[in-house]
C-alpha atoms as a PDB file:
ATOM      1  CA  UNK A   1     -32.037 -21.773  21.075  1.00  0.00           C
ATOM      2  CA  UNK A   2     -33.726 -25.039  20.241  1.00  0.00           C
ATOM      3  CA  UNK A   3     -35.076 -26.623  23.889  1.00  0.00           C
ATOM      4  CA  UNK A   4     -37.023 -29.966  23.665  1.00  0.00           C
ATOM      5  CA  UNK A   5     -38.208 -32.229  26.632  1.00  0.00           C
ATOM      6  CA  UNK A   6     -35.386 -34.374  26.568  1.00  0.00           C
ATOM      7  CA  UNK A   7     -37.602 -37.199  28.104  1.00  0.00           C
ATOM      8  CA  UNK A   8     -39.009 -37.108  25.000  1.00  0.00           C
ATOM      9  CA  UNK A   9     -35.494 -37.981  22.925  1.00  0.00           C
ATOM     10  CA  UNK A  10     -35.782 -41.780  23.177  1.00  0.00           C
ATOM     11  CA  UNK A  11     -35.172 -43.094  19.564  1.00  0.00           C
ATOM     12  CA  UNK A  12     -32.933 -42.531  16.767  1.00  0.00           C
ATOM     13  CA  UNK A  13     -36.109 -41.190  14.503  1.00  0.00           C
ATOM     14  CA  UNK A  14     -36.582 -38.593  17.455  1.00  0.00           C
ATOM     15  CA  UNK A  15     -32.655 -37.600  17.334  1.00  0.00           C
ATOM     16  CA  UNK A  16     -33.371 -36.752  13.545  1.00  0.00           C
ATOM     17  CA  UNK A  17     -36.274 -34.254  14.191  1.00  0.00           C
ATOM     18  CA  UNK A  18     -33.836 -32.537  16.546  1.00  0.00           C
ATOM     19  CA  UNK A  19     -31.691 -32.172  13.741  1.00  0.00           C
ATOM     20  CA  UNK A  20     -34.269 -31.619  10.890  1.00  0.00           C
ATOM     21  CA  UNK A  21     -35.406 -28.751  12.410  1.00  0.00           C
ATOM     22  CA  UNK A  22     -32.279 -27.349  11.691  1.00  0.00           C
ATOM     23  CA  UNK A  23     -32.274 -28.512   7.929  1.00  0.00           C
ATOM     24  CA  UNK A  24     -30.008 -31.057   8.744  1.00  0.00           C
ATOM     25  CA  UNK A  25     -30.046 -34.143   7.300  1.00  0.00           C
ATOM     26  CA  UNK A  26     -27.831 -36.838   7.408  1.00  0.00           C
ATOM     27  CA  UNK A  27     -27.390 -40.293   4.998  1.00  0.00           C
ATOM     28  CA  UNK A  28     -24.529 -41.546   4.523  1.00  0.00           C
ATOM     29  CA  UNK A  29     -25.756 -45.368   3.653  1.00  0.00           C
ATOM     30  CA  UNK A  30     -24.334 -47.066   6.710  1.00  0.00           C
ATOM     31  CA  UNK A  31     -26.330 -46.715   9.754  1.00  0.00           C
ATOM     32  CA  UNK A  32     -23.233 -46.566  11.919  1.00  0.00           C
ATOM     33  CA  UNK A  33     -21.875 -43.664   9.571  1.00  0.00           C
ATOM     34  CA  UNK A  34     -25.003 -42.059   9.641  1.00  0.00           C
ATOM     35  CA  UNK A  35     -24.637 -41.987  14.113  1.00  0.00           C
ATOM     36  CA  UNK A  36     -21.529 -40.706  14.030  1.00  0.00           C
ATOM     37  CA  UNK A  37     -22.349 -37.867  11.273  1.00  0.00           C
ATOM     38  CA  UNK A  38     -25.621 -37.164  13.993  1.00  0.00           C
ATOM     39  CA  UNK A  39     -23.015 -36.988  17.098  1.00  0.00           C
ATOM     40  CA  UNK A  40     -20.855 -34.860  15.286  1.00  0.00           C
ATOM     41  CA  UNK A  41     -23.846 -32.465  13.906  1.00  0.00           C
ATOM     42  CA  UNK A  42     -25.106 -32.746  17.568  1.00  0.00           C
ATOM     43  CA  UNK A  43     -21.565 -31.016  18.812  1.00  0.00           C
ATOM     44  CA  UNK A  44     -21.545 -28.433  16.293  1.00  0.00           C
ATOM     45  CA  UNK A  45     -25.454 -27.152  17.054  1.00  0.00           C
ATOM     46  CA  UNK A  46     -24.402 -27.269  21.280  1.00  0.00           C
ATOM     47  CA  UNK A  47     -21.011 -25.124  20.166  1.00  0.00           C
ATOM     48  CA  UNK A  48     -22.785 -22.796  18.473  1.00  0.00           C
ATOM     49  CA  UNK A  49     -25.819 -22.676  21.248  1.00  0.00           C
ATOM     50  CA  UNK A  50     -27.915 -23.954  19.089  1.00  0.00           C
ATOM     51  CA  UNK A  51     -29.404 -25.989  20.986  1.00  0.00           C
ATOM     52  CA  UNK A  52     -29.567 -26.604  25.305  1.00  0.00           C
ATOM     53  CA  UNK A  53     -27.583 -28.793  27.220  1.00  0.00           C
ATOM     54  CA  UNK A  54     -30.143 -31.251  28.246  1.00  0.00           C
ATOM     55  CA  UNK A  55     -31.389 -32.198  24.607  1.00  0.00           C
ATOM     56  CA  UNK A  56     -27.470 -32.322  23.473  1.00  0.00           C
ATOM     57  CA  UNK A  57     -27.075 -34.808  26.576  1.00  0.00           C
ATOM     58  CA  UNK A  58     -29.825 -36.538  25.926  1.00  0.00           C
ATOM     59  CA  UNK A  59     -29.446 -36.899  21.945  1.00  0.00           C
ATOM     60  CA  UNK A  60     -25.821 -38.513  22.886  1.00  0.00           C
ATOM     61  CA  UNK A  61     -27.484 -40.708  25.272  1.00  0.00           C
ATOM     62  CA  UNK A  62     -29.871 -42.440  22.429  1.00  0.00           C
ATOM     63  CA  UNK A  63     -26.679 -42.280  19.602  1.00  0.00           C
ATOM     64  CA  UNK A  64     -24.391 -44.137  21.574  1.00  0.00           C
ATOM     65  CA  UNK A  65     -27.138 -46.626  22.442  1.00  0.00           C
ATOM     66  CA  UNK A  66     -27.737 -46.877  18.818  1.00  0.00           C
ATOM     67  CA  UNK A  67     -23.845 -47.142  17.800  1.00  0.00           C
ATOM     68  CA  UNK A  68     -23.392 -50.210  20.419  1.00  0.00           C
ATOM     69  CA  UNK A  69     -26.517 -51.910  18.787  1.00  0.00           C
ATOM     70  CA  UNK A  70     -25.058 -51.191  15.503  1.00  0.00           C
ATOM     71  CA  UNK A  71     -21.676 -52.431  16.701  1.00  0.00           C
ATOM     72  CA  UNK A  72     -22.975 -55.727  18.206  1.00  0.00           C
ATOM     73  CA  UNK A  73     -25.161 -56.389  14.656  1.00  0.00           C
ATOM     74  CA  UNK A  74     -21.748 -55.937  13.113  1.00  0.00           C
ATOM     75  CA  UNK A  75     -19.715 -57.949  15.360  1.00  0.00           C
ATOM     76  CA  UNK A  76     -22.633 -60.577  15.277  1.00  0.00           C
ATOM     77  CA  UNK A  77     -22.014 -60.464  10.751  1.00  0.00           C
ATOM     78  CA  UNK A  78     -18.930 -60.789  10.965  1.00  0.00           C
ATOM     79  CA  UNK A  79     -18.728 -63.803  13.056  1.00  0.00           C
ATOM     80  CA  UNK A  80     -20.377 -65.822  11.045  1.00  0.00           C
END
C-alpha cells in the first residue's frame, strides 16, 4: 500500500507523483479534465487499497482546490 505524509500533498504537481508512482498518467488537454481524470484515478487506487486513507483525503483536498481555481479562471473567460 502506497502511504505518503499527506502534509506533504499540497500542489497539483505533488498529486501527480502520487499517481506516477503507479504508472499513471493523466492528459487530457484541459486542466479541468485532467482533475477530474486525477479524482477519479484517486478513487480507483483507495478501492483497490492501493493507497491509505490519509493521502486519498488529502489528494482530494488539493484537486478540488485546483477544480474551483480552474472553475473561477473559466467563469472569469467567459465573462468577458
Amino acid at each position: 500500500m502506497y502511504r505518503d505524509n499527506p502534509k506533504s500533498l499540497r500542489t497539483l504537481y505533488d498529486v501527480q507523483q502520487v499517481l506516477k508512482a503507479f504508472g499513471i498518467y493523466v492528459y487530457v488537454g484541459k486542466r479541468m479534465w485532467d482533475i477530474e481524470v486525477m479524482a477519479l484515478e484517486l478513487d480507483n487506487l483507495y478501492r483497490m487499497n492501493a493507497i491509505d486513507k490519509p493521502t486519498w483525503l488529502q489528494a482530494k483536498v488539493v484537486l478540488t482546490h485546483e477544480h474551483r481555481i480552474e472553475e473561477q479562471k473559466s467563469k472569469k473567460t467567459n465573462e468577458h
